[in-house]
Protein backbone atom coordinates (compact mmCIF):
# COMPACT_ATOMS: atom_id res chain seq x y z
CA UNK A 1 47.47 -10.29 -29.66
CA UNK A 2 47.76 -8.33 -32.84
CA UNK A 3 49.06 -4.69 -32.19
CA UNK A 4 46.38 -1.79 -33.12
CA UNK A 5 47.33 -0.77 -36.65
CA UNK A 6 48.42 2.86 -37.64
CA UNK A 7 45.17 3.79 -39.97
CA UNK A 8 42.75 2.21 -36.84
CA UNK A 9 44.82 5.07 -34.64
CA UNK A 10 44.63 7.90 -37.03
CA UNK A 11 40.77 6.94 -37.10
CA UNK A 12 40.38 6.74 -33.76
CA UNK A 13 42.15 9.67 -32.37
CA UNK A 14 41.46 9.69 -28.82
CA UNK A 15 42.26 6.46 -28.40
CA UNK A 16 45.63 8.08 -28.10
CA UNK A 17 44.90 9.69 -24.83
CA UNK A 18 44.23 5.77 -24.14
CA UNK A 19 46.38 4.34 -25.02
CA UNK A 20 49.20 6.83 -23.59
CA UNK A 21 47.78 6.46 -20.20
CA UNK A 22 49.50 2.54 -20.49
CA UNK A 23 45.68 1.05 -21.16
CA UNK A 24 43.49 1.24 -23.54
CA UNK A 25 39.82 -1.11 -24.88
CA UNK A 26 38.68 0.24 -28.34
CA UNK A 27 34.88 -0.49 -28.60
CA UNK A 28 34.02 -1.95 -32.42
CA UNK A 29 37.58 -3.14 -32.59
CA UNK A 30 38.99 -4.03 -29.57
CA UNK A 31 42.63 -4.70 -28.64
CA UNK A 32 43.52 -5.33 -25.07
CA UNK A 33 46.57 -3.47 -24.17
CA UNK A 34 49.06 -2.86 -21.61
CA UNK A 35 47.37 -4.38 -18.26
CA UNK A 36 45.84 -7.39 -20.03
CA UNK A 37 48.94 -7.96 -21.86
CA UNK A 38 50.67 -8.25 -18.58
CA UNK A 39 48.50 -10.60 -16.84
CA UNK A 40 49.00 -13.18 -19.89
CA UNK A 41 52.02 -15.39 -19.36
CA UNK A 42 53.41 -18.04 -21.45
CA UNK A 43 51.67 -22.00 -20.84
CA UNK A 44 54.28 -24.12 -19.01
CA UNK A 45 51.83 -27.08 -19.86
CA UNK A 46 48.47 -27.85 -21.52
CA UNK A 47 47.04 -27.77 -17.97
CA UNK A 48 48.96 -24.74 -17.32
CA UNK A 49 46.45 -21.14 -17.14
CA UNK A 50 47.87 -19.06 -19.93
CA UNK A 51 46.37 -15.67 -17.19
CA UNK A 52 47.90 -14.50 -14.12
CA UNK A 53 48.45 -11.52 -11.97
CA UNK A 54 46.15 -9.17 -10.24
CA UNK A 55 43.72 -8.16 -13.25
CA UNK A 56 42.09 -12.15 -14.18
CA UNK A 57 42.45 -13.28 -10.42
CA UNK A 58 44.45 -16.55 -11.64
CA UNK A 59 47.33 -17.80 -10.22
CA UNK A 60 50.40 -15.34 -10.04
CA UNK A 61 47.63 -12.85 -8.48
CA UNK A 62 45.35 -12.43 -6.02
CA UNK A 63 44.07 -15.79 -6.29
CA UNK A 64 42.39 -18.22 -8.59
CA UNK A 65 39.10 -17.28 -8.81
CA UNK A 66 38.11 -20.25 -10.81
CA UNK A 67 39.07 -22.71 -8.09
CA UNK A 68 37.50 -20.25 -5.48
CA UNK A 69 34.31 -20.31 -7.55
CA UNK A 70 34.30 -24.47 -7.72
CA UNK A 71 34.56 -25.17 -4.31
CA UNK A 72 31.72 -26.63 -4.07
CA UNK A 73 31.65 -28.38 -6.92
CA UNK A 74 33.48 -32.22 -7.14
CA UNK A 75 36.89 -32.67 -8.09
CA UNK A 76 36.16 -33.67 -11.73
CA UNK A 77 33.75 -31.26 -12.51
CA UNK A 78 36.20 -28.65 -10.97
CA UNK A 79 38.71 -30.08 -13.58
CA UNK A 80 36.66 -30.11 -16.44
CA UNK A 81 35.44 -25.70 -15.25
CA UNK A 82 39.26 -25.24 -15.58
CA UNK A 83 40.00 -26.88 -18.87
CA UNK A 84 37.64 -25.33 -20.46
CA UNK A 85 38.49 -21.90 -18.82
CA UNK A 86 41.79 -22.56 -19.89
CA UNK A 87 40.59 -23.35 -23.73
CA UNK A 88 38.77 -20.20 -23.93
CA UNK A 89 41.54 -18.19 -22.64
CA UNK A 90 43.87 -19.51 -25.21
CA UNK A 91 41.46 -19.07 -27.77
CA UNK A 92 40.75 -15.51 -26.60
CA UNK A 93 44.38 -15.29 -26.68
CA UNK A 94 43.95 -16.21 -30.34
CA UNK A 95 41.40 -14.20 -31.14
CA UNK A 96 39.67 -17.24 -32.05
CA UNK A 97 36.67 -16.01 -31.03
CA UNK A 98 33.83 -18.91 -31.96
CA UNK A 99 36.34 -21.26 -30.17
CA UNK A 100 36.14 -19.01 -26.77
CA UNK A 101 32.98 -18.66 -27.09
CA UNK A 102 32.55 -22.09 -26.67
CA UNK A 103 34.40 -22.50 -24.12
CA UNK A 104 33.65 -19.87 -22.06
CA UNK A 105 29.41 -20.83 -22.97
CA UNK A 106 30.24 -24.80 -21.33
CA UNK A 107 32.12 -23.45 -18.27
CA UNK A 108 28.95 -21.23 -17.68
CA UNK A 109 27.34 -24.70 -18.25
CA UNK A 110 29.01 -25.89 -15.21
CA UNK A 111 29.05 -22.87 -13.05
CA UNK A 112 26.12 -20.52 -14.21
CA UNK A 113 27.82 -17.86 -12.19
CA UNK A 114 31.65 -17.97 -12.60
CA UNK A 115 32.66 -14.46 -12.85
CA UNK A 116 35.65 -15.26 -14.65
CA UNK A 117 33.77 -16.96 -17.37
CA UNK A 118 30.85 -14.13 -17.93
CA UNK A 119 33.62 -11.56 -18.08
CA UNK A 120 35.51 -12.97 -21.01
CA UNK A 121 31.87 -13.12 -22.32
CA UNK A 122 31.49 -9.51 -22.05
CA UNK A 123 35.46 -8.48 -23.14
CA UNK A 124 34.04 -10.87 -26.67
CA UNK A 125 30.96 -9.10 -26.80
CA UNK A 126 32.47 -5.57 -26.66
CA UNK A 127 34.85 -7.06 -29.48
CA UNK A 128 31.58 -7.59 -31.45
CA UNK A 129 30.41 -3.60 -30.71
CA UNK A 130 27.49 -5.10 -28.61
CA UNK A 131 28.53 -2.75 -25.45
CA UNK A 132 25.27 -3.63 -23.86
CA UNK A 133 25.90 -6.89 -24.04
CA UNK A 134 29.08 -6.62 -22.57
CA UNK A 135 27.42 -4.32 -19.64
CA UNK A 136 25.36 -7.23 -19.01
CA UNK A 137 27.86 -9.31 -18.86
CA UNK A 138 29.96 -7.82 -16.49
CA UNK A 139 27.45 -6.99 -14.03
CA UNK A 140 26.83 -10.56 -13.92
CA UNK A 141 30.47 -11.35 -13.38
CA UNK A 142 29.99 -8.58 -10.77
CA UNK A 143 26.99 -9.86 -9.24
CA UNK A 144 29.25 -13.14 -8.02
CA UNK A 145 32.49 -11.30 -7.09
CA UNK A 146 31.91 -7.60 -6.67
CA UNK A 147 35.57 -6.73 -7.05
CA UNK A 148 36.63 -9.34 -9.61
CA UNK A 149 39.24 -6.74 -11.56
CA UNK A 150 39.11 -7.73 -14.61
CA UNK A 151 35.53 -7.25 -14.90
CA UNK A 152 36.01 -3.97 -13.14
CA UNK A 153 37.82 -2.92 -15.64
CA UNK A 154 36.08 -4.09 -18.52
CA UNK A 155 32.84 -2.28 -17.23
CA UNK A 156 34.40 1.27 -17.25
CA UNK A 157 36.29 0.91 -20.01
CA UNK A 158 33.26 0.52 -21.62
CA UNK A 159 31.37 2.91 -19.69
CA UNK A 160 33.86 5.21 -20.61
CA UNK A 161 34.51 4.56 -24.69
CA UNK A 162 31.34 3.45 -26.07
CA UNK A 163 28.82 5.09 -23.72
CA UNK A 164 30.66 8.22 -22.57
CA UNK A 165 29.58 7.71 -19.15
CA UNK A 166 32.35 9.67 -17.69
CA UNK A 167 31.09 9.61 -13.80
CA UNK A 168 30.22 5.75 -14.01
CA UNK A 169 33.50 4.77 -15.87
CA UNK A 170 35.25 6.56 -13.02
CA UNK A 171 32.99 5.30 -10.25
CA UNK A 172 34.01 1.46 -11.19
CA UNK A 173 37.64 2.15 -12.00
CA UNK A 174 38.27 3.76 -8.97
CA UNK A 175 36.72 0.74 -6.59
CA UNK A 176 39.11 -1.08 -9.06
CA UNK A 177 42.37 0.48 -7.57
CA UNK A 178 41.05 0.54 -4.21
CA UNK A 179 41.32 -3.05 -4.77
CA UNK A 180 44.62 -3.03 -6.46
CA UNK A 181 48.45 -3.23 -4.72
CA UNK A 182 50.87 -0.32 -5.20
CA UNK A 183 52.30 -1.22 -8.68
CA UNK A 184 52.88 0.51 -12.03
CA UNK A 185 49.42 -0.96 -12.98
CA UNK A 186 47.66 1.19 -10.20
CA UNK A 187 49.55 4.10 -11.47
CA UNK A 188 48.44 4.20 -15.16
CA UNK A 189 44.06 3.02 -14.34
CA UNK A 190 44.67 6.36 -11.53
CA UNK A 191 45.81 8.37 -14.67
CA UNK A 192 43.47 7.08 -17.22
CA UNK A 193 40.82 8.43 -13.69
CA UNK A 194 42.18 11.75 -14.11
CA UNK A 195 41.64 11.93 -17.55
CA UNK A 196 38.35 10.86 -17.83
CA UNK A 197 37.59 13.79 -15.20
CA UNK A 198 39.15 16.43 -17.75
CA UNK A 199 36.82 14.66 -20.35
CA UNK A 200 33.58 14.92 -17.88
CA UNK A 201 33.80 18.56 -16.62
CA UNK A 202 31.77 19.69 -20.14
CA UNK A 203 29.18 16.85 -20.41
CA UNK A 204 27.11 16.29 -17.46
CA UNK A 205 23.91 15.54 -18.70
CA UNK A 206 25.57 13.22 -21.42
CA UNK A 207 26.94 11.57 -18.53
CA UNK A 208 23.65 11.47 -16.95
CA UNK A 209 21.80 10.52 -19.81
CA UNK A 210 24.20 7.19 -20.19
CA UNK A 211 24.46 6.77 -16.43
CA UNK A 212 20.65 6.22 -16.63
CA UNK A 213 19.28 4.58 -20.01
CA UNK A 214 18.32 1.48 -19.84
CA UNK A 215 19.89 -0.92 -22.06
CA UNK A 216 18.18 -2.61 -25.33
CA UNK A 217 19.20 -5.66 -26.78
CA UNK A 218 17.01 -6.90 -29.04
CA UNK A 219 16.12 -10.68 -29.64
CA UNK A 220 14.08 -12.96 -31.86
CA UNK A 221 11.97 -15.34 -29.24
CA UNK A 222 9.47 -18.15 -30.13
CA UNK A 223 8.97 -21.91 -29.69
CA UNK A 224 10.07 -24.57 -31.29
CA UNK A 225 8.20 -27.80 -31.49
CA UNK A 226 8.07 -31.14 -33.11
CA UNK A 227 5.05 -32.12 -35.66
CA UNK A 228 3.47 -35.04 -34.15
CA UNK A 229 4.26 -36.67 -37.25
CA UNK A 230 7.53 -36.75 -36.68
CA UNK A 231 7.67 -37.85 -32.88
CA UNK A 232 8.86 -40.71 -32.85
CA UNK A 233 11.73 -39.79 -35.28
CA UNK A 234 13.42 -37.57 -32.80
CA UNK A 235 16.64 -38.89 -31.80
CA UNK A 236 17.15 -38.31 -27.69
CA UNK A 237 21.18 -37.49 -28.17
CA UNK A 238 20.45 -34.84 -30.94
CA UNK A 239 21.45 -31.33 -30.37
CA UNK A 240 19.03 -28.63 -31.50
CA UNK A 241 20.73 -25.53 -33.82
CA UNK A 242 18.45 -22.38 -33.86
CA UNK A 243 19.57 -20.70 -37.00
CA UNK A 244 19.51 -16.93 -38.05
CA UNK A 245 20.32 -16.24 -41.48
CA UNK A 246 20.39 -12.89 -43.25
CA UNK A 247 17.37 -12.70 -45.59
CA UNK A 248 19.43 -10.75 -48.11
CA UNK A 249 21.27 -14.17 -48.39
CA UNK A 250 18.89 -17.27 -47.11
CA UNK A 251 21.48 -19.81 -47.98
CA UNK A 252 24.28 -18.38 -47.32
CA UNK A 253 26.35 -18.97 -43.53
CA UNK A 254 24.83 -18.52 -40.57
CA UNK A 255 24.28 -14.63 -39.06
CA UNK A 256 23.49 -16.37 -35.54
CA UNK A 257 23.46 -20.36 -34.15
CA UNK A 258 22.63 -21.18 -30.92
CA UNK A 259 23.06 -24.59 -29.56
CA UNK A 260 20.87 -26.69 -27.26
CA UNK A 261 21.71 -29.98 -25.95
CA UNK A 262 18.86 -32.01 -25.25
CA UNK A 263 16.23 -30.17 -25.30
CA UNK A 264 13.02 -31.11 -24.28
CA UNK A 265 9.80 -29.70 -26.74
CA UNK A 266 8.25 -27.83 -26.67
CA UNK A 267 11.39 -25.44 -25.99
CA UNK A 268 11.25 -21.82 -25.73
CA UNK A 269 13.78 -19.81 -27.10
CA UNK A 270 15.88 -16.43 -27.51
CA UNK A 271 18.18 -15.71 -29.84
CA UNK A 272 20.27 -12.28 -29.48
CA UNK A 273 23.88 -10.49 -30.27
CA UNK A 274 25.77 -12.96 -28.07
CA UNK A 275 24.59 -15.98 -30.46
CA UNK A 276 26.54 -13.92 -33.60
CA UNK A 277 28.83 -16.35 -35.09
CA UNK A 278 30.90 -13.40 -36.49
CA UNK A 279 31.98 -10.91 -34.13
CA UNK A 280 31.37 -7.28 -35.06
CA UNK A 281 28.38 -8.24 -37.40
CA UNK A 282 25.64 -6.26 -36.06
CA UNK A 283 22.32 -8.37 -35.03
CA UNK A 284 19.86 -6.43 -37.35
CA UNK A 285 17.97 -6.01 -39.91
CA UNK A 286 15.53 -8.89 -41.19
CA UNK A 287 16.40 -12.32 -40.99
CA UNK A 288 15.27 -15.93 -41.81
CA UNK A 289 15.17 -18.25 -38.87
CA UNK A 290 15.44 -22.01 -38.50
CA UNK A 291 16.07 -24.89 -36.59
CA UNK A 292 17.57 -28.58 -37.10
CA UNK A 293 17.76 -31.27 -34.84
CA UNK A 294 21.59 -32.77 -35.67
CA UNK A 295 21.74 -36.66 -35.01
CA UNK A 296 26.20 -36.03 -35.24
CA UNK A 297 25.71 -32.93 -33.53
CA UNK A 298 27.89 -31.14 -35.87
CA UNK A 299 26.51 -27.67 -37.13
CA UNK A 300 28.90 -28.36 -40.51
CA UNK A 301 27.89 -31.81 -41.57
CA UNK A 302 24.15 -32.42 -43.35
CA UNK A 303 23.34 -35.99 -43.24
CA UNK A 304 20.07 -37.37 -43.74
CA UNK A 305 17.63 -38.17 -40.67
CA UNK A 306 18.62 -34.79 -39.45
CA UNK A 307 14.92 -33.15 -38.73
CA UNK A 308 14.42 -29.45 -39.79
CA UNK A 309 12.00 -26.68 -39.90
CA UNK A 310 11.70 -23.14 -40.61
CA UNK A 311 9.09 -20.39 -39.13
CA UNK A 312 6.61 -20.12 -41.65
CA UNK A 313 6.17 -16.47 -42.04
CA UNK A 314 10.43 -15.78 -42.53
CA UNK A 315 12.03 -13.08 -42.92
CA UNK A 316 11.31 -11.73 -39.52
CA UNK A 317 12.60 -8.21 -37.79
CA UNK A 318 15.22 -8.86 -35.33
CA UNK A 319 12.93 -8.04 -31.66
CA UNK A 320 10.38 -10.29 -33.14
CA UNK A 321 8.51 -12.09 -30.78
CA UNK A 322 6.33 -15.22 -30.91
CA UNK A 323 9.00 -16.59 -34.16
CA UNK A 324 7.58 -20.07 -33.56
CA UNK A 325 9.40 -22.98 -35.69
CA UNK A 326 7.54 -26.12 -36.11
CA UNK A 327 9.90 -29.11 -37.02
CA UNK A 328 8.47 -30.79 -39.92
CA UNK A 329 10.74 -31.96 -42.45
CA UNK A 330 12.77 -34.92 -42.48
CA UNK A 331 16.22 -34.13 -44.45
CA UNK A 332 17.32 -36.44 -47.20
CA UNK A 333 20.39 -36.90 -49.38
């Protein structure tokens, strides 16, 4: 991981007091520090999980949650959870974020509820400045393993930086050490405890006021459907790319894709913040939305036979309902 440059620190001041407490997750920019740093270890293999130790739950930890969480599954579907959990970690790694994305989006494929997966999810969408997003995501990591510590400590780290939720940030980080062994790690999430409490004692009813608003994330949602012209052109293998484009720019790349593999139309859908090819591009403003139905499934190639449409009354406001795309055009060369 790149280190946090001098000009982001003299911008950020008190990411100082962070960062000295040995940890530190800046919101609109983030860098994972000193306790993610030290659960990453070097791949032995391709196979090999680049995470350990007590903060992902992999091997070298408390356990691998990943294999806990496929029990139940069979033993190549198991395999194929844990490559692609490996792949995103790397990628994450990286900060290749589209490719972790991925990744992390087909595990979830897999196993809806891995809280390894949705975590990662939420650490990206953080990196993007979506901390409600990220929220979400965590709680849903949450939701499957209540004290899954990396999640733990994503949630009040951004409890604590972006919504200045002193008493919740210090609510979640302390079940995380109550979950942790004695080790330097413990020492330095009790510290950063303490200093959120200095930070608290002046701002209750900010506190309050984070603790309890709801969160907003707003979406475009419609249908998209085939003209009954073009039925019996629709190939069964194609994937389906719901496409967000910035109306200031209506050919120019993608502001949000999301993917669907074979879909079945009429097919509802929502586009929101966590379908932002680009992290830290806001999802706002108005927009012109799309779809295409992509015979080599590749979002990069245009080859005729593809089948497209576009929503009739574009641009749109991003919370738009009812965007509703009728596929009618057949593209050519």
């Amino acid at each position: 991981m790149t280190a946090i440059s001098s000009e982001k620190e003299k911008a950020r001041p008190r990411a100082r007091r962070l960062a000295a407490g040995g940890i530190f997750l800046l919101i609109f920019g983030i860098t994972l520090g000193v306790l993610l740093t030290k659960s990453i270890r070097p791949r032995m293999s391709e196979q090999d999980n680049i995470t350990g130790d007590f903060l992902t739950g992999t091997p070298g930890g408390i356990g691998d949650s990943a294999g806990m969480a496929g029990m139940e599954m069979g033993a190549s579907t198991r395999r194929d959870s844990s490559s692609l959990l490996s792949e995103g970690r790397a990628a994450f790694e990286r900060q290749e974020w589209p490719k972790a994305i991925d990744s992390f989006k087909r595990a979830l494929a897999i196993d809806p509820n891995h809280p390894e997966a949705h975590t990662y999810m939420g650490l990206i969408l953080a990196q993007g400045g979506d901390a409600d997003g990220a929220l979400m995501a965590f709680d849903q990591a949450l939701s499957s393993n209540p004290d899954f510590p990396l999640a733990l400590w994503g949630k009040g780290m951004v409890l604590y930086r972006a919504k200045e939720d002193f008493s919740g940030a210090s609510d979640t980080l302390e079940k995380l050490v109550d979950t942790m062994p004695p080790s330097e790690e413990r020492k330095e999430i009790q510290k950063t405890i303490a200093e959120i409490a200095q930070l608290g004692k002046g701002r209750p009813e900010t506190s309050q006021k984070a603790k309890t608003a709801p969160a907003q994330i707003l979406r475009i949602q419609g249908i998209v459907s085939i003209d009954p012209k073009l039925e019996a052109n629709v190939d069964g293998q194609a994937v389906l790319f719901i496409i967000a484009r910035s109306a200031n720019s209506p050919s120019g790349p993608p502001l949000a894709v999301r993917r669907v593999d074979r879909p079945v139309f009429p097919f509802s859908y929502s586009l929101g913040p966590e379908h932002v090819m680009v992290p830290g591009v806001p999802f706002t403003a108005k927009v012109v939305v799309s779809a295409r139905l992509d015979k080599d499934r590749d979002p990069t190639t245009r080859e005729a036979g593809n089948l497209s449409g576009e929503y009739k009354k574009n641009p749109v406001e991003i919370g738009s309902e009812r965007v509703d795309i009728i596929v009618d055009q057949v593209v050519r060369q």
